[in-house]
C-alpha atoms as a PDB file:
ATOM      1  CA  UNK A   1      -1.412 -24.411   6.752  1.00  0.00           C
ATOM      2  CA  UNK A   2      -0.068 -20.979   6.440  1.00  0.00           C
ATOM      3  CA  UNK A   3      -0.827 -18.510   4.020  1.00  0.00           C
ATOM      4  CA  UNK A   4       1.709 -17.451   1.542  1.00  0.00           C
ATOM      5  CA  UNK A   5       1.716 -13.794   0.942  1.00  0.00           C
ATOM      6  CA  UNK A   6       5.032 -13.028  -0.514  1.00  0.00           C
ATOM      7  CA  UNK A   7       3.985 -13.810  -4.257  1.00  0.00           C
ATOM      8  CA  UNK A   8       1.446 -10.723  -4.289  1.00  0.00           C
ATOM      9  CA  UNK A   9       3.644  -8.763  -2.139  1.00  0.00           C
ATOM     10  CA  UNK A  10       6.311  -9.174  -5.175  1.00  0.00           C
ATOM     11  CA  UNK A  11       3.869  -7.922  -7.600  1.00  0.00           C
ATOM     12  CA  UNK A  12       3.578  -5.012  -5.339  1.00  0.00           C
ATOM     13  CA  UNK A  13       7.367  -4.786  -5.275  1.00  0.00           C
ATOM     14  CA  UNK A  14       7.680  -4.671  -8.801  1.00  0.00           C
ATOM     15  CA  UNK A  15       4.671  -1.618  -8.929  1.00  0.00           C
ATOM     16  CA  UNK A  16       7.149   0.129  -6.103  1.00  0.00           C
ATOM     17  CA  UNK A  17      10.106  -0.642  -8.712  1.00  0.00           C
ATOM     18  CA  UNK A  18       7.762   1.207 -11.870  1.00  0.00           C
ATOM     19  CA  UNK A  19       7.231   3.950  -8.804  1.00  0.00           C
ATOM     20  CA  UNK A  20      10.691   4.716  -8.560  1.00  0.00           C
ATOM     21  CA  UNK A  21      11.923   4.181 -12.139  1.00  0.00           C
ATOM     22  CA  UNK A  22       9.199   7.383 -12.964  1.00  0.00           C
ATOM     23  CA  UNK A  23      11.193   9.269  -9.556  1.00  0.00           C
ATOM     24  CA  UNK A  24       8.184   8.349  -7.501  1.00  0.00           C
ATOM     25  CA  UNK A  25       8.810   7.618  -3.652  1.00  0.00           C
ATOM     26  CA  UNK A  26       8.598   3.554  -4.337  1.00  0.00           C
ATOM     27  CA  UNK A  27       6.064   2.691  -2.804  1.00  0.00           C
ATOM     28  CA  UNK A  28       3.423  -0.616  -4.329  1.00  0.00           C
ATOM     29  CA  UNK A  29      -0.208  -1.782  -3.792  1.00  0.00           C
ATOM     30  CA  UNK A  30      -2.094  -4.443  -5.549  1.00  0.00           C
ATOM     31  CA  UNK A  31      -5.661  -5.532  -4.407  1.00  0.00           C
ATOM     32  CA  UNK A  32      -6.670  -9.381  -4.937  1.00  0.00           C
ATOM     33  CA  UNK A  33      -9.418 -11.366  -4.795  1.00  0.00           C
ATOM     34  CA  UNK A  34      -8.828 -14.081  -2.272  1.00  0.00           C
ATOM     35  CA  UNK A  35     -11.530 -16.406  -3.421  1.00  0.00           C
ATOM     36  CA  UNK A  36     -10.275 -16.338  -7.127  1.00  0.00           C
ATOM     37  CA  UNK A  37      -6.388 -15.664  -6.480  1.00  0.00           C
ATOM     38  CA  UNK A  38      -7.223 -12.553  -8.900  1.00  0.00           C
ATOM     39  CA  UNK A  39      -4.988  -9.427  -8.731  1.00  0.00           C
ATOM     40  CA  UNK A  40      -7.963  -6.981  -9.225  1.00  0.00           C
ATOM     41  CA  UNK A  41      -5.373  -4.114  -9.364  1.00  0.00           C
ATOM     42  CA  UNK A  42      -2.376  -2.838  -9.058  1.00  0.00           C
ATOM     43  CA  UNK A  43      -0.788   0.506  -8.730  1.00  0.00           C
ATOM     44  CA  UNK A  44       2.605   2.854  -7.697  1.00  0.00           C
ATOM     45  CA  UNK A  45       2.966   5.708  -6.032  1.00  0.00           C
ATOM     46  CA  UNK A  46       1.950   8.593  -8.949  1.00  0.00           C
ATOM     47  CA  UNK A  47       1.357  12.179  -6.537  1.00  0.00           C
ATOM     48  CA  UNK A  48       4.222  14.315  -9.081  1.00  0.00           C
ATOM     49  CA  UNK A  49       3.001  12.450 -11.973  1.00  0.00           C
ATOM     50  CA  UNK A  50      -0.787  12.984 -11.735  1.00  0.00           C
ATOM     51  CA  UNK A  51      -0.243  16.341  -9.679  1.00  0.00           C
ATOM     52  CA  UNK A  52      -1.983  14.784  -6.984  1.00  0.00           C
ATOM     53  CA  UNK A  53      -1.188  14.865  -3.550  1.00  0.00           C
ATOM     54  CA  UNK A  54      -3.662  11.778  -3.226  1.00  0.00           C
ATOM     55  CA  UNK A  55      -2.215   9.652  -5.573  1.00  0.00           C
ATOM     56  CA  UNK A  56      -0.875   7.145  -2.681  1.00  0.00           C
ATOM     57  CA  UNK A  57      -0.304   3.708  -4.174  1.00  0.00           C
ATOM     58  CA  UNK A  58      -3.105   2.382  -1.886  1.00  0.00           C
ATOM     59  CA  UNK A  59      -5.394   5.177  -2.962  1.00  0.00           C
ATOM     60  CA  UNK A  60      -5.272   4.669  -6.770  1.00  0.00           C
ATOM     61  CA  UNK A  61      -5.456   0.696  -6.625  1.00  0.00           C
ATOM     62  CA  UNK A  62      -8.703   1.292  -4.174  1.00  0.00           C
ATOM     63  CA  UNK A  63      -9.964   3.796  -6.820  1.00  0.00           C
ATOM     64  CA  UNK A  64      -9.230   1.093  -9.848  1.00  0.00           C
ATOM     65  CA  UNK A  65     -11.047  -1.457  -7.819  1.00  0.00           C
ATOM     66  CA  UNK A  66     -14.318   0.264  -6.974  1.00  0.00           C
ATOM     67  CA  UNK A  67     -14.275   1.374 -10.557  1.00  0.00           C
ATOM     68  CA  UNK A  68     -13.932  -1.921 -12.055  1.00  0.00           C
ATOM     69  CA  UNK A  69     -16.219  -3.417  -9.875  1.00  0.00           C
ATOM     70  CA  UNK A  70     -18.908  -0.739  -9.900  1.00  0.00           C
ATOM     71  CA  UNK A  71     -19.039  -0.071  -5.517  1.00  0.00           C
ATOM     72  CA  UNK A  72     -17.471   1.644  -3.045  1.00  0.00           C
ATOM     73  CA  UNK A  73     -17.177  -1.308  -0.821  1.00  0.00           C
ATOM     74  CA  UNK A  74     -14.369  -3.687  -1.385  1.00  0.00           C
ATOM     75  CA  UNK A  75     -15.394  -5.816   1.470  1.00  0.00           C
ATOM     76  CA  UNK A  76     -13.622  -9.475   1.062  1.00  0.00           C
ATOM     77  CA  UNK A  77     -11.079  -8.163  -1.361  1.00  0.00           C
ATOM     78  CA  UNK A  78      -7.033  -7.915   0.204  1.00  0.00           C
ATOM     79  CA  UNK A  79      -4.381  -5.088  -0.145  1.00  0.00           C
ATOM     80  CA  UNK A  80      -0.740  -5.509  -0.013  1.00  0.00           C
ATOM     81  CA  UNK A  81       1.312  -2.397  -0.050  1.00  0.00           C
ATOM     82  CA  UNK A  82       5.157  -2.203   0.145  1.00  0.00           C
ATOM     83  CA  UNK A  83       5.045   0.264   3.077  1.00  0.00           C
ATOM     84  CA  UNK A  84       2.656   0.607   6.382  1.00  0.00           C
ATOM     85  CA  UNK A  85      -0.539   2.625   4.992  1.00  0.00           C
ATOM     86  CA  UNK A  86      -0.375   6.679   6.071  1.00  0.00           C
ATOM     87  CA  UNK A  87      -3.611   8.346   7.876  1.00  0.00           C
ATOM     88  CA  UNK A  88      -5.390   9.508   4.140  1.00  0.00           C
ATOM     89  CA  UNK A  89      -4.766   5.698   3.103  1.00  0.00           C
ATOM     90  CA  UNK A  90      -5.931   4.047   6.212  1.00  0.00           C
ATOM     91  CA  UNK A  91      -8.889   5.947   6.193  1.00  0.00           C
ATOM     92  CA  UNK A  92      -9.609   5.162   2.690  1.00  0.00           C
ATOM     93  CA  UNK A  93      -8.820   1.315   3.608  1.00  0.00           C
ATOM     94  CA  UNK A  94     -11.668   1.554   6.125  1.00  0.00           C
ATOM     95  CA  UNK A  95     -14.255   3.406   3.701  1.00  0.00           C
ATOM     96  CA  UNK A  96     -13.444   0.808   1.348  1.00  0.00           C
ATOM     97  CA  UNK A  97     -13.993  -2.226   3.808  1.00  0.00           C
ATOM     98  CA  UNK A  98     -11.180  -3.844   2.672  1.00  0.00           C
ATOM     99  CA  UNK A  99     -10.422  -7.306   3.991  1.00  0.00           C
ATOM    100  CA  UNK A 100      -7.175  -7.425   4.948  1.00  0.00           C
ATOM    101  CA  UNK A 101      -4.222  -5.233   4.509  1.00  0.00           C
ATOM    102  CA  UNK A 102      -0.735  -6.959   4.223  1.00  0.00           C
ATOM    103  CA  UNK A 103       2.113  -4.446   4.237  1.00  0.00           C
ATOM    104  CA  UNK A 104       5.889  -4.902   4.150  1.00  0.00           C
ATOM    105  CA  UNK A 105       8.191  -1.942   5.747  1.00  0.00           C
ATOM    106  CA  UNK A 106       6.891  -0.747   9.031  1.00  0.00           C
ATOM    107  CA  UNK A 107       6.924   3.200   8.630  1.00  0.00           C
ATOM    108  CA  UNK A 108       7.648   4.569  12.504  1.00  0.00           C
ATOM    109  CA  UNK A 109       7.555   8.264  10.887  1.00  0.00           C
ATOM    110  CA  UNK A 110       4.092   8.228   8.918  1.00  0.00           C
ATOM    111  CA  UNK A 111       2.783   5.058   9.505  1.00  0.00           C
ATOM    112  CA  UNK A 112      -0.616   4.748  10.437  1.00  0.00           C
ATOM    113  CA  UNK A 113      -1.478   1.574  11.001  1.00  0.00           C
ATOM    114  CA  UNK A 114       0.598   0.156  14.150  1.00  0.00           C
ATOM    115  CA  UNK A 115       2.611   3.210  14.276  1.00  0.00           C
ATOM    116  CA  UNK A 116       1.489   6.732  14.798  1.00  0.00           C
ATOM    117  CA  UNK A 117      -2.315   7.316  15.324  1.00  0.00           C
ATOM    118  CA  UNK A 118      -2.710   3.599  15.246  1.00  0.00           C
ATOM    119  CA  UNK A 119      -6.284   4.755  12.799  1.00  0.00           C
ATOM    120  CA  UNK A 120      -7.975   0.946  12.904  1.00  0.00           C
ATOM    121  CA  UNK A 121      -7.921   1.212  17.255  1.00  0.00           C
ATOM    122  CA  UNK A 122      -9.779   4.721  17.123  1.00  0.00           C
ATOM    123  CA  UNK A 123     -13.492   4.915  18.382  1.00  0.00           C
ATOM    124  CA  UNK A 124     -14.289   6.831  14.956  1.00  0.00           C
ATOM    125  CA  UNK A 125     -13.194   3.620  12.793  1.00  0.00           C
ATOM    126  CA  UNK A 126     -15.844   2.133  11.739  1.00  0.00           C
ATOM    127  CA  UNK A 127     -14.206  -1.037   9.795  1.00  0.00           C
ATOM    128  CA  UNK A 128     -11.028  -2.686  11.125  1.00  0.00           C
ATOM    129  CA  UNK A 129      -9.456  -5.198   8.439  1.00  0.00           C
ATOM    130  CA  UNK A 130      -7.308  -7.633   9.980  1.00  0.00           C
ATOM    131  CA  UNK A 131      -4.024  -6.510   9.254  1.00  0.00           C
ATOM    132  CA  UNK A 132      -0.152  -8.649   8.255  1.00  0.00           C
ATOM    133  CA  UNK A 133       2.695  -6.758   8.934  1.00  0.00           C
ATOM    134  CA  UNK A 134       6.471  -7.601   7.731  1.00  0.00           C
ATOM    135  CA  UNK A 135       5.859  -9.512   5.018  1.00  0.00           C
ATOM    136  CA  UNK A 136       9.344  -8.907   2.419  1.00  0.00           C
ATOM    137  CA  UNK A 137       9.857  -6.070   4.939  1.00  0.00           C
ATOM    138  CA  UNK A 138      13.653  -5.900   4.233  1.00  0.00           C
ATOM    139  CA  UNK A 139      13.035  -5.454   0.619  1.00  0.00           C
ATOM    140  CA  UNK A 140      10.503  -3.237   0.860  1.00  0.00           C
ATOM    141  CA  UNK A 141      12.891  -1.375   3.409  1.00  0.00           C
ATOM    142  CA  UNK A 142      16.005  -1.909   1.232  1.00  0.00           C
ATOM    143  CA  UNK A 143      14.209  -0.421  -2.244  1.00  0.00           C
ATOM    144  CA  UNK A 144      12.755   2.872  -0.163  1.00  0.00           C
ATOM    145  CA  UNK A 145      16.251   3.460   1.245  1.00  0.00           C
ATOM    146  CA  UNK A 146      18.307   3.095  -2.190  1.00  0.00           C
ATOM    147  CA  UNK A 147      15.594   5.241  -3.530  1.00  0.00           C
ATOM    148  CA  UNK A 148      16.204   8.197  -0.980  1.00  0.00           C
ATOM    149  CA  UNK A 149      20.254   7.418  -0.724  1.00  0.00           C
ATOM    150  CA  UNK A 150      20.590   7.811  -4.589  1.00  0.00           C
ATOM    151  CA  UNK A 151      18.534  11.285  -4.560  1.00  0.00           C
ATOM    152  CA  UNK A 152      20.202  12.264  -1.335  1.00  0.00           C
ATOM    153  CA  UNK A 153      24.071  11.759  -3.981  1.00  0.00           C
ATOM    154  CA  UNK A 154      22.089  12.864  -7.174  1.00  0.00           C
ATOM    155  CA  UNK A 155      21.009  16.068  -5.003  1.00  0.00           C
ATOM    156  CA  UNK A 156      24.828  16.394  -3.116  1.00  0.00           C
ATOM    157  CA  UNK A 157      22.965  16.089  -0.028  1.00  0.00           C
END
């Protein structure tokens, strides 16, 4: 039997959508609960809107999570995000012991995961989730690329 990810990747769409629609770089997470089929949280890109440079999709849906469960560790629980997690994110997704990370877009340029410093392979990890690339990639792909193209005309570029 194989797994079907794309529902909670489309929630994380639609949180990439809300991203964009505030001029946010459009990028989705949402964190489940396997066990239940929860969604535990959900969040968008907010760094211009909270004046935070942290605010990473990944980052605040981590930071809802621990909250609303009361610990640090998410251990068990799953992340989808739209695009391939950054360093700061993959980092956090280690702290946090997530599960599993399921991400759409591959991101050659700041990827982090199996692009760039490839962070779960380094010595200094300390917790590797299994990871499931390309899942809705194209859309994922397709909504960051309208996103830029549109500012790039907006900004005569």
């Amino acid at each position: 039997m194989t797994e079907d990810f794309e529902p909670f990747m489309r929630v994380a769409l639609k949180a990439a959508q809300a991203a964009a629609e505030a001029g946010e770089v459009p990028v989705g997470a949402v964190i489940v609960d396997p066990a239940s089929g929860e969604i535990v949280a959900q969040a968008g890109n907010a760094p211009i809107q909270d004046h935070d440079p942290t605010a990473h999709a990944e980052i605040r849906a981590i930071r809802q999570t621990a909250a609303a469960r009361g610990n640090y560790r998410l251990t068990g629980l799953d992340l989808y995000v739209t695009l391939e997690p950054c360093a700061m994110c993959a980092g956090a997704i280690s702290f946090a012991r997530l599960g599993r990370v399921i991400y759409g877009a591959a991101d050659k340029k700041g990827g982090a995961i199996e692009h760039g410093p490839r962070f779960f392979e380094q010595k200094t990890c300390h917790w590797r989730p299994e990871v499931v690339s390309g899942v809705l990639a194209a859309e994922s792909s397709n909504l960051l690329k309208d996103f830029f193209k549109a500012r790039r005309t907006r900004d005569g570029l």
